[in-house]
Protein backbone atom coordinates (compact mmCIF):
# COMPACT_ATOMS: atom_id res chain seq x y z
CA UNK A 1 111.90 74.43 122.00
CA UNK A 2 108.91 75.01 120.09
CA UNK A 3 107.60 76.61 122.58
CA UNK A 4 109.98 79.15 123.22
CA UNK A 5 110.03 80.17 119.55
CA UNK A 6 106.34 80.42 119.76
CA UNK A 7 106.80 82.65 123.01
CA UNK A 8 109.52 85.34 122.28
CA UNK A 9 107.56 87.32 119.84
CA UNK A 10 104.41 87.23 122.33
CA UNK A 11 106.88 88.68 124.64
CA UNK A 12 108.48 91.50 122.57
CA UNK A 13 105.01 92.22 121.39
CA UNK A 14 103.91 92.94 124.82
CA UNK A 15 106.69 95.46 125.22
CA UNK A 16 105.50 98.77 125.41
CA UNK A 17 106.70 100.99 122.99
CA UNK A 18 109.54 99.29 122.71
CA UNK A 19 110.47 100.45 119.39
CA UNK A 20 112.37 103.94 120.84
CA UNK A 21 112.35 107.53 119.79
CA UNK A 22 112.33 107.26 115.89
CA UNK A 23 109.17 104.81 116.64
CA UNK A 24 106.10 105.86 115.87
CA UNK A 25 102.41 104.77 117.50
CA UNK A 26 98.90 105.13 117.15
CA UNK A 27 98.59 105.45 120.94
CA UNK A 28 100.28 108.38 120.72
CA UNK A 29 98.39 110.53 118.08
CA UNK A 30 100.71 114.03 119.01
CA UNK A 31 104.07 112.03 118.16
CA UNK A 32 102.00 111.39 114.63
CA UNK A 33 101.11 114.92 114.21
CA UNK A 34 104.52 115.90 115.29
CA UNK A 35 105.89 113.54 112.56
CA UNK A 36 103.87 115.20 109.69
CA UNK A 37 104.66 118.50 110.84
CA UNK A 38 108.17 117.42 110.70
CA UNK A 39 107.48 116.56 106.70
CA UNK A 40 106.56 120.02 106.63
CA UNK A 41 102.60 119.65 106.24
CA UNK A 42 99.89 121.11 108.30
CA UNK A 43 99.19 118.42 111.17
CA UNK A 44 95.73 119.62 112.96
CA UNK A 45 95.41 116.81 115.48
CA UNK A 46 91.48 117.10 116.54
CA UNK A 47 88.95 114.09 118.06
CA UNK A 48 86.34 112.26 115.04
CA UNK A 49 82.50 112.05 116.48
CA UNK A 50 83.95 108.94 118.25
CA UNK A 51 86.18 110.80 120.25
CA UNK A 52 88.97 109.12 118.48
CA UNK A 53 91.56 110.98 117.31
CA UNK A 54 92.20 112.57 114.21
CA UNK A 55 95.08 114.42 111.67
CA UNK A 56 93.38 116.97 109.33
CA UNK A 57 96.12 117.99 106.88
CA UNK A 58 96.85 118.26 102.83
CA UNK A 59 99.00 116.86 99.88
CA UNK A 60 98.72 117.68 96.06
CA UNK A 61 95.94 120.48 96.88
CA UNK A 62 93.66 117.98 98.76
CA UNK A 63 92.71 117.63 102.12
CA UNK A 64 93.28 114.58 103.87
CA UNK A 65 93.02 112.37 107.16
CA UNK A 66 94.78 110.35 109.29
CA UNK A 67 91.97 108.32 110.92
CA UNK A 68 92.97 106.30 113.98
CA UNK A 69 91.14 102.80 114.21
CA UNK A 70 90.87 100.23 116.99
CA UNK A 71 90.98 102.97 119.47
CA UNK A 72 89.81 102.70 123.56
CA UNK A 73 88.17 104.94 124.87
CA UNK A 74 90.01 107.85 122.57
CA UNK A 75 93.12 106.62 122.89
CA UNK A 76 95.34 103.08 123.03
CA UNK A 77 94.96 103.20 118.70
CA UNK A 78 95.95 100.23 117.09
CA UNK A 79 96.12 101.03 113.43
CA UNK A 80 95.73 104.12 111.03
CA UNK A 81 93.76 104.69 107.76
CA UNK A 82 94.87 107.83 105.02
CA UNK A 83 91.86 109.00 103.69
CA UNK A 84 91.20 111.18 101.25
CA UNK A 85 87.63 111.66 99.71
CA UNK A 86 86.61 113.41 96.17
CA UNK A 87 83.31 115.23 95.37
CA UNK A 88 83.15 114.77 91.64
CA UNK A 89 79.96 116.79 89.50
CA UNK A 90 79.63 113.23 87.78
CA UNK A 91 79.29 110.07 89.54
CA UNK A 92 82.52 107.50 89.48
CA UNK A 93 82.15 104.81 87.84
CA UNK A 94 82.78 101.62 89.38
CA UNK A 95 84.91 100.24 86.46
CA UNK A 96 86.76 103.12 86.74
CA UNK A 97 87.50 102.33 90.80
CA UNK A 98 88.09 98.72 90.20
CA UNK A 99 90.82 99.27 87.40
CA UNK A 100 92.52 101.02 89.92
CA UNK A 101 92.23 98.89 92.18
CA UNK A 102 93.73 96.20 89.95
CA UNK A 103 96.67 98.73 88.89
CA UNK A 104 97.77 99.91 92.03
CA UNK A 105 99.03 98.00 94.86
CA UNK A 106 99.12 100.30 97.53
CA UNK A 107 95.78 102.36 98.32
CA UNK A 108 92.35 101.00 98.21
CA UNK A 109 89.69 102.89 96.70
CA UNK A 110 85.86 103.22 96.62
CA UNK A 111 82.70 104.51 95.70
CA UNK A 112 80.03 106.05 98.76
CA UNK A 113 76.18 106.88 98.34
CA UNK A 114 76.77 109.93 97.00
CA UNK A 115 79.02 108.56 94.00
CA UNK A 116 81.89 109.93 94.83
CA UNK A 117 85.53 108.31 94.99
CA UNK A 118 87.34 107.86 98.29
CA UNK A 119 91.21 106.93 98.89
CA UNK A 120 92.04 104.69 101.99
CA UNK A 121 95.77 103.76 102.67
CA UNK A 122 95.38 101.45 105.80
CA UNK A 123 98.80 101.02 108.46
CA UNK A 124 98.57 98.20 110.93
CA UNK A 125 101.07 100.02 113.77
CA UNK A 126 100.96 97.01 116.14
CA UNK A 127 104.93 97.52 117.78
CA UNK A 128 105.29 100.67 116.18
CA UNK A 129 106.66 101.75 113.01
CA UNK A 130 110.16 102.99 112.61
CA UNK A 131 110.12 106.58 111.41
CA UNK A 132 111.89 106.27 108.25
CA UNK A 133 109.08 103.70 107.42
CA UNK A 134 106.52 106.46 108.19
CA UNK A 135 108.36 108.69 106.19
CA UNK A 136 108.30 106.96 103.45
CA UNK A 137 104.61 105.78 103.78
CA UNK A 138 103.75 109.33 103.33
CA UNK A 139 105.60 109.64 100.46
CA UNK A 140 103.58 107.06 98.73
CA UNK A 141 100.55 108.58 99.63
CA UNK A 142 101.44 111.85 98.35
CA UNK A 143 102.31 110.38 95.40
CA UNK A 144 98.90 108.03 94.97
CA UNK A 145 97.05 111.36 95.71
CA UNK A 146 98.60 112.83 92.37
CA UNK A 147 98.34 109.43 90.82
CA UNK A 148 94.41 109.32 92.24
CA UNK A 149 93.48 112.47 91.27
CA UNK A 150 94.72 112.37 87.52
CA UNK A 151 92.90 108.57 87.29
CA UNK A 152 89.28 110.97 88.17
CA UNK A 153 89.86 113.39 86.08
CA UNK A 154 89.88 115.96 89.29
């Protein structure tokens, strides 16, 4: 018996796509893109300098990515990352970061070489995400974009 309940979700795990249409995937990065442009934001679905594939778009007056992660070979992507990054004149202060990171729940950020902020919202999409989910995921991150860029000052 224990067995068995150990076994099913292996099994509907190895479904592919089994989710249906209002699914989304990071295997299929156009159904992404298609899914933004649906939200009514630019969607420019272009390859990273790992061939992997790529959303360029905006939100709040900032560009943004959709990076797709665990990715073979270009394609078969397991998981997505929102990333938005912020060239400030002065650098950011890590106390500054890690009070937001101790605020806010959703969206990580942190500091690169250069001293400037960045803003990662990672998805694991293992079975697919239902599209209302997605929806709403971008919602948030529209709204921590706002919320981000009034915490630097920007």
């Amino acid at each position: 018996m224990r067995l068995r309940m150990f076994l099913a979700p292996l099994a509907l795990s190895a479904l592919p796509h089994a989710g249906g249409a209002d699914t989304l995937f990071a295997s299929d990065p156009a159904g992404m893109a298609a899914a933004v442009s649906a939200l009514g934001f630019r969607a420019a679905l272009e390859r990273d300098e790992y061939d992997d594939p790529i959303i360029r778009s905006a939100a709040e007056g900032l560009n943004f990515s959709i990076i797709f992660y665990g990715c073979t070979d270009g394609a078969d992507c397991g998981s997505i990352q929102f990333s938005a990054w912020f060239d400030l004149d002065a650098r950011a202060t890590a106390a500054a970061m890690n009070a937001w990171n101790r605020k806010v729940r959703f969206g990580q950020t942190f500091i690169d070489d250069e001293g400037d902020p960045h803003l990662q919202l990672d998805i694991e999409m293992a079975g697919g995400l239902p599209r209302a989910n997605f929806d709403a995921l971008f919602v948030r991150w529209q709204s921590l974009l706002g919320t981000f860029k009034d915490h630097i000052d920007w």
